[in-house]
Protein backbone atom coordinates (compact mmCIF):
# COMPACT_ATOMS: atom_id res chain seq x y z
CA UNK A 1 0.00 0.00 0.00
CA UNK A 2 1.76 3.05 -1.50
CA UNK A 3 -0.81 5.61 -1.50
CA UNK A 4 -2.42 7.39 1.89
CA UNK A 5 -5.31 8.79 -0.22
CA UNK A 6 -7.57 6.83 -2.19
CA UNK A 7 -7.68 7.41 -6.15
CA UNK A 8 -10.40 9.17 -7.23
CA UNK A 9 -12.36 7.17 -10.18
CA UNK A 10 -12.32 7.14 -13.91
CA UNK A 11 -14.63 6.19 -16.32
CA UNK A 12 -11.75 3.91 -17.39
CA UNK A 13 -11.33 1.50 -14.55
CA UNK A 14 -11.62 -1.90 -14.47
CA UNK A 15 -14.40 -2.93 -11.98
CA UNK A 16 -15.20 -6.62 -10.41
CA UNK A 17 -15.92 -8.21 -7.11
CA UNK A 18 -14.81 -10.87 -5.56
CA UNK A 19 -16.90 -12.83 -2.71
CA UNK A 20 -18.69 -9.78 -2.83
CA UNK A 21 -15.74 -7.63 -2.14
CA UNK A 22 -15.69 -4.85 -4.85
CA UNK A 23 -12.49 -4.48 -7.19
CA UNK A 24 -11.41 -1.16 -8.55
CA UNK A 25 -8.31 -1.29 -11.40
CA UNK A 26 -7.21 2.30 -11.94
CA UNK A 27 -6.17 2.90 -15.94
CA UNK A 28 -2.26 4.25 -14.48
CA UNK A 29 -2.09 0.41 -12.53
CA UNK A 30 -1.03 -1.12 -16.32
CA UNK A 31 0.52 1.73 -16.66
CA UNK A 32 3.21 0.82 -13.98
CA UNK A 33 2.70 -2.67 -15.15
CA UNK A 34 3.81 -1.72 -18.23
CA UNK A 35 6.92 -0.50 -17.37
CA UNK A 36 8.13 -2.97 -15.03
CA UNK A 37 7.63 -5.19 -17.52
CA UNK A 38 9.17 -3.18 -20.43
CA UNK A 39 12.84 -4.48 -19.69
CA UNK A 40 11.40 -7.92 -21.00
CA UNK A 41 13.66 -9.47 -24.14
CA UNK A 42 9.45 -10.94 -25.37
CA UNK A 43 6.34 -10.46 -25.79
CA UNK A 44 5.58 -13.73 -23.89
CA UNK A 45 7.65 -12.12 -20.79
CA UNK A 46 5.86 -9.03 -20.70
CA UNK A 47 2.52 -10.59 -20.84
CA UNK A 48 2.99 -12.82 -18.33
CA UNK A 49 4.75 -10.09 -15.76
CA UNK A 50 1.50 -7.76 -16.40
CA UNK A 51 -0.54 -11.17 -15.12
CA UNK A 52 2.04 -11.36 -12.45
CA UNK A 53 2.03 -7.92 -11.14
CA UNK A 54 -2.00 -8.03 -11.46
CA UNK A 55 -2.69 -11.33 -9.75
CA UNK A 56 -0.22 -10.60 -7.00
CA UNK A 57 -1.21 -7.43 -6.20
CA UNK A 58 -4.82 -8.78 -5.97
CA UNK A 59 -3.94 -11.60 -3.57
CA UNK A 60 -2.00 -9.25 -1.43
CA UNK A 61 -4.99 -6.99 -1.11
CA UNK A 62 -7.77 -9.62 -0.66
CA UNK A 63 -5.44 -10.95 2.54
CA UNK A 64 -6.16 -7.58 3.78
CA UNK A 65 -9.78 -7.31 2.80
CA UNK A 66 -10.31 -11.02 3.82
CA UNK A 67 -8.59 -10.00 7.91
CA UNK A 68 -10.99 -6.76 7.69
CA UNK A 69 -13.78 -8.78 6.89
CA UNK A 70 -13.15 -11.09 9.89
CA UNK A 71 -13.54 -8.25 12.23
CA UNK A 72 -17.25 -7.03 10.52
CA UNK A 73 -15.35 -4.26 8.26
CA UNK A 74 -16.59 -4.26 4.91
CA UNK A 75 -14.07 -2.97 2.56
CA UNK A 76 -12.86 -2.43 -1.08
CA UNK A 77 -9.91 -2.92 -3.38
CA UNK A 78 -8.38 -0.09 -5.33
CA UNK A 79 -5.24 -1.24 -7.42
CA UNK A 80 -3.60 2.16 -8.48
CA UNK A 81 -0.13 3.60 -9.52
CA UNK A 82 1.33 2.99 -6.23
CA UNK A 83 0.01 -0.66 -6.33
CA UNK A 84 -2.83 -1.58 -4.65
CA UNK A 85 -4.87 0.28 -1.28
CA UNK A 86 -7.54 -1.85 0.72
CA UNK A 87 -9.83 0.17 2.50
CA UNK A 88 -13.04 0.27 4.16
CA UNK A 89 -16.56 0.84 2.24
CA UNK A 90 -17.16 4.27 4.17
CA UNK A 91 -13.74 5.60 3.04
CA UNK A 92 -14.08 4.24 -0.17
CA UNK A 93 -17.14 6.35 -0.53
CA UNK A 94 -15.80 9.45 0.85
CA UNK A 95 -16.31 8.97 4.75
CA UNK A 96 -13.82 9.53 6.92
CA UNK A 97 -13.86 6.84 9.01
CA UNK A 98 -14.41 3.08 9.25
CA UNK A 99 -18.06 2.23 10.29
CA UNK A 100 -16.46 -0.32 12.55
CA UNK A 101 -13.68 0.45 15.05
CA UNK A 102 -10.35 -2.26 15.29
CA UNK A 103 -8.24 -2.79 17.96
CA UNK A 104 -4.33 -2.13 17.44
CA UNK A 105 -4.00 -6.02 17.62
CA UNK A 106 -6.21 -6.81 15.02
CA UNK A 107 -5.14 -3.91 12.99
CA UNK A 108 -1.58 -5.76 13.14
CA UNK A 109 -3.31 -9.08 12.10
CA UNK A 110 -5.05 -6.98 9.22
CA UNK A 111 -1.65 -5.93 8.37
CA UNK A 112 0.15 -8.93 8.37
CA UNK A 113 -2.39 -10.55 6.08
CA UNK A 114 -1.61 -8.72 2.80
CA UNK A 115 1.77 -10.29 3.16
CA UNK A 116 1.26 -13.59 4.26
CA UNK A 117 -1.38 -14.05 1.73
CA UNK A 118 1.37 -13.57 -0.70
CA UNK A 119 3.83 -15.85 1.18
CA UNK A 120 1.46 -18.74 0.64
CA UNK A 121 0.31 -18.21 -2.65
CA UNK A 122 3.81 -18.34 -4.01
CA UNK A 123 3.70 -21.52 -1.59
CA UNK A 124 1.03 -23.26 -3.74
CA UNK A 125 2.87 -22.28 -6.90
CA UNK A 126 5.36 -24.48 -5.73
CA UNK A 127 3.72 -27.26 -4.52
CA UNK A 128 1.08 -27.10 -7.32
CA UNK A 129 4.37 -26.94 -9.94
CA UNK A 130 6.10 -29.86 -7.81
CA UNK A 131 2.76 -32.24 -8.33
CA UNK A 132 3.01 -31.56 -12.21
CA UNK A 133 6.15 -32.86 -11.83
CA UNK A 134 8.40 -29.66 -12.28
CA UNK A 135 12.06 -29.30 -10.75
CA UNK A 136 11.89 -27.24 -8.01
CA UNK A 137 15.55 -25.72 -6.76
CA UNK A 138 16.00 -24.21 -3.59
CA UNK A 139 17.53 -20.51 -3.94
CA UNK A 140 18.06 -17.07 -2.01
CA UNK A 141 18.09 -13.89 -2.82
CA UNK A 142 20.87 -11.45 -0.69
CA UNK A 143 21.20 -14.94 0.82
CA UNK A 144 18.39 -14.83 3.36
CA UNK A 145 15.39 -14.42 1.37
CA UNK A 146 13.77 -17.78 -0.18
CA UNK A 147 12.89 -17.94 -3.97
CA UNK A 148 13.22 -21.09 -5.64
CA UNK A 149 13.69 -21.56 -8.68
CA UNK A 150 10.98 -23.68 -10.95
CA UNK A 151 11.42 -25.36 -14.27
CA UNK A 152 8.39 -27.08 -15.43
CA UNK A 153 7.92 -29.98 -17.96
CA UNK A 154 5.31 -28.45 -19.75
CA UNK A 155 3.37 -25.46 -20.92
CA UNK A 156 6.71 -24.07 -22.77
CA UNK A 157 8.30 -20.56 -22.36
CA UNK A 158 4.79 -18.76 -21.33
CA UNK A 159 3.54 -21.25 -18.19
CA UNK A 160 7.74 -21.31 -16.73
CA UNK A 161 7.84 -17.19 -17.55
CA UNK A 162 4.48 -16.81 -15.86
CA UNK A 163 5.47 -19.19 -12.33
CA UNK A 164 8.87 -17.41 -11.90
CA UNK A 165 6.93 -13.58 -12.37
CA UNK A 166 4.40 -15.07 -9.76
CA UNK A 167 6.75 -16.35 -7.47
CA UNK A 168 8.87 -13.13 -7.82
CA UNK A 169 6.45 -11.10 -7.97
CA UNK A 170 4.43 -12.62 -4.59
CA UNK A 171 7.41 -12.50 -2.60
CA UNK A 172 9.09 -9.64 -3.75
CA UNK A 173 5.98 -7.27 -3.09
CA UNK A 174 5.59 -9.14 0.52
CA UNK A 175 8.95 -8.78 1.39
CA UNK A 176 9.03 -4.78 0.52
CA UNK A 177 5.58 -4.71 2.33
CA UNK A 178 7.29 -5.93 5.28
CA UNK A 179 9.71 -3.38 5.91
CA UNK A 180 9.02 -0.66 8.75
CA UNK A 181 8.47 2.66 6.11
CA UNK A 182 5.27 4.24 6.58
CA UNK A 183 2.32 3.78 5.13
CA UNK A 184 3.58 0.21 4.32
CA UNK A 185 2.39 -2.91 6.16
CA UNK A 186 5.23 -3.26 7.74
CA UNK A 187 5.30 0.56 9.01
CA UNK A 188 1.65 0.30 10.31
CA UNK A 189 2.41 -2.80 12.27
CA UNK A 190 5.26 -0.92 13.93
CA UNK A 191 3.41 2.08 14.22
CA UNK A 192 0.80 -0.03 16.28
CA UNK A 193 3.26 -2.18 18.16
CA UNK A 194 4.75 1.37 19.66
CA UNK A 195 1.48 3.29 19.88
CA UNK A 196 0.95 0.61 22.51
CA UNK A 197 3.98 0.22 23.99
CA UNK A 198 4.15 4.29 24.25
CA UNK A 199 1.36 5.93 23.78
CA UNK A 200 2.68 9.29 23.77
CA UNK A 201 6.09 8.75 21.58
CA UNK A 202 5.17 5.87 20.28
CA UNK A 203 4.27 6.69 17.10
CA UNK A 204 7.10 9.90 16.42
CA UNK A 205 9.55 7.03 17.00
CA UNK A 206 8.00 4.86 14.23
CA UNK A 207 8.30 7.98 11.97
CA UNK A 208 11.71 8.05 12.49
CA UNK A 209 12.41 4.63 11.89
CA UNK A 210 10.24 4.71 8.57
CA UNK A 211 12.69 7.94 7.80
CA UNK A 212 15.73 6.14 8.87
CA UNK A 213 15.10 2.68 7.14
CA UNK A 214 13.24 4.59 3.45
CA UNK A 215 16.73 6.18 3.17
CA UNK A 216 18.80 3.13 3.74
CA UNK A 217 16.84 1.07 1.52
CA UNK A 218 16.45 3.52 -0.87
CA UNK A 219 20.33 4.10 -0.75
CA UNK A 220 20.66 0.06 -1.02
CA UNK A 221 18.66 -0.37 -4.07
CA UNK A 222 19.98 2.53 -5.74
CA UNK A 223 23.92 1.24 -5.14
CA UNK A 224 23.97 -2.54 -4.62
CA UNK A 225 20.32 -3.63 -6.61
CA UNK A 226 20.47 -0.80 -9.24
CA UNK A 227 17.36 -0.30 -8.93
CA UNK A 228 16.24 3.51 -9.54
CA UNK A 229 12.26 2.69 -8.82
CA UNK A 230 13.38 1.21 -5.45
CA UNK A 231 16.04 3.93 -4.63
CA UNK A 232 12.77 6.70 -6.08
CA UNK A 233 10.06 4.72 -3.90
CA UNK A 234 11.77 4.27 -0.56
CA UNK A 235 13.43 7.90 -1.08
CA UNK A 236 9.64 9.31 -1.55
CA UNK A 237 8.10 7.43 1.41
CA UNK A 238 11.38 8.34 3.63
CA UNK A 239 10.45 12.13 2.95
CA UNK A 240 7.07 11.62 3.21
CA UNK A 241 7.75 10.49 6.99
CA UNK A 242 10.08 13.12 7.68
CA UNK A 243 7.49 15.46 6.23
CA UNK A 244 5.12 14.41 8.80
CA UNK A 245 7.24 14.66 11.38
CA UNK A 246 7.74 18.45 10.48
CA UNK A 247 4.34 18.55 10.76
CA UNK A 248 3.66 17.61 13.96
CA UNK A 249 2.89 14.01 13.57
CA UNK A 250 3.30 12.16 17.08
CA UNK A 251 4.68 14.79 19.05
CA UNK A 252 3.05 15.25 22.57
CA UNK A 253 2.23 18.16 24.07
């Protein structure tokens, strides 16, 4: 979850529900597809990264939506620029504020599930690609992050280009979720943890770490990953933290 706000609507986007949760594709989400997948050497690659990015994205969100649901929230699905926003029905609609009130604990399970729904998704890619009798090689990337690799007996170039997007794509956008840069998962979960732990620094201190931790990453994928979206992402949500902090945010009086 990239964006604070939610993306006003377009006469363009793609609408669906699932399980009766509503679906909302904004036109500039294949946008951004289109680029990540525009260093692609095939057409067959960059079709099945734009399936990648949009089925991943999806699961991510409905982990959220699914959590929200389990605590009587209602909620909807906005995939957008930034990647994708779950929020609930009254905000959706221009409210302010969720019909139903959380708890900082479930808001943490809430949190957790985008994630974790993507964790074991890219787990039943596996197993599902193991049972067709596929090679499955156990692999790391920066040595501590799991990512096998899968070569599969059948289906050609477009079903093994479309498991390794999924799989990279599932765990890549979990793992960046995780991290503690606000308004990421990972940043709300701290954010809660230290609300609760210290309830009047709590959450100034998890500004600073999302300030602290944007920069490094966004120094790290700049220098070691050469990545410029990652070094431009976690450099924008850095600033946005230390913005807030300018601001106000957190302080006690």
């Amino acid at each position: 979850m990239f964006l604070l706000q939610v993306p006003p609507p377009t006469r363009f986007d793609l609408r669906f529900s699932i399980t009766g949760i509503p679906v909302r594709v904004h036109p500039l989400f294949w946008v951004i597809a289109l680029l990540f997948g525009s260093s692609s050497n095939s057409i067959i690659g960059l079709l099945t990264w734009i399936v990648a990015i949009f089925v991943c994205i999806l699961i991510h969100e409905l982990g959220h939506a699914f959590a929200m649901r389990r605590y009587g929230q209602d909620s909807q699905i906005i995939l957008h620029l930034g990647g994708g926003l779950t929020v609930p029905e009254s905000i959706a609609w221009g409210g302010r504020y969720a019909s139903v009130a959380v708890s900082a604990n479930q808001q943490i399970f809430i949190s957790l599930a985008g994630p974790f729904a993507g964790f074991l998704f890219a787990a039943l890619v596996v197993a599902i690609s193991a049972a067709l009798g596929g090679m499955v090689i156990p692999n790391f990337i920066l040595g501590f992050i799991p990512f096998p690799i899968v070569v599969l007996p059948i289906g050609g170039d477009f079903l093994n280009s479309l498991v390794m997007d999924l799989l990279w794509v599932s765990i890549f956008w979990g793992f960046i979720n995780l991290m503690p840069v606000q308004p990421l998962d990972g940043g709300h979960i701290l954010r809660d943890i230290l609300t609760q732990t210290d309830p009047l620094n709590g959450y100034r201190t998890a500004l600073w770490v999302s300030v602290i931790t944007g920069a490094a990453l966004a120094f790290a994928g700049f220098i070691f990953l050469r990545s410029t979206y990652m070094a431009l992402m976690f450099g924008l949500l850095a600033f946005q933290s230390f913005q807030s902090l300018q601001g106000g945010a957190g302080r006690s009086y």
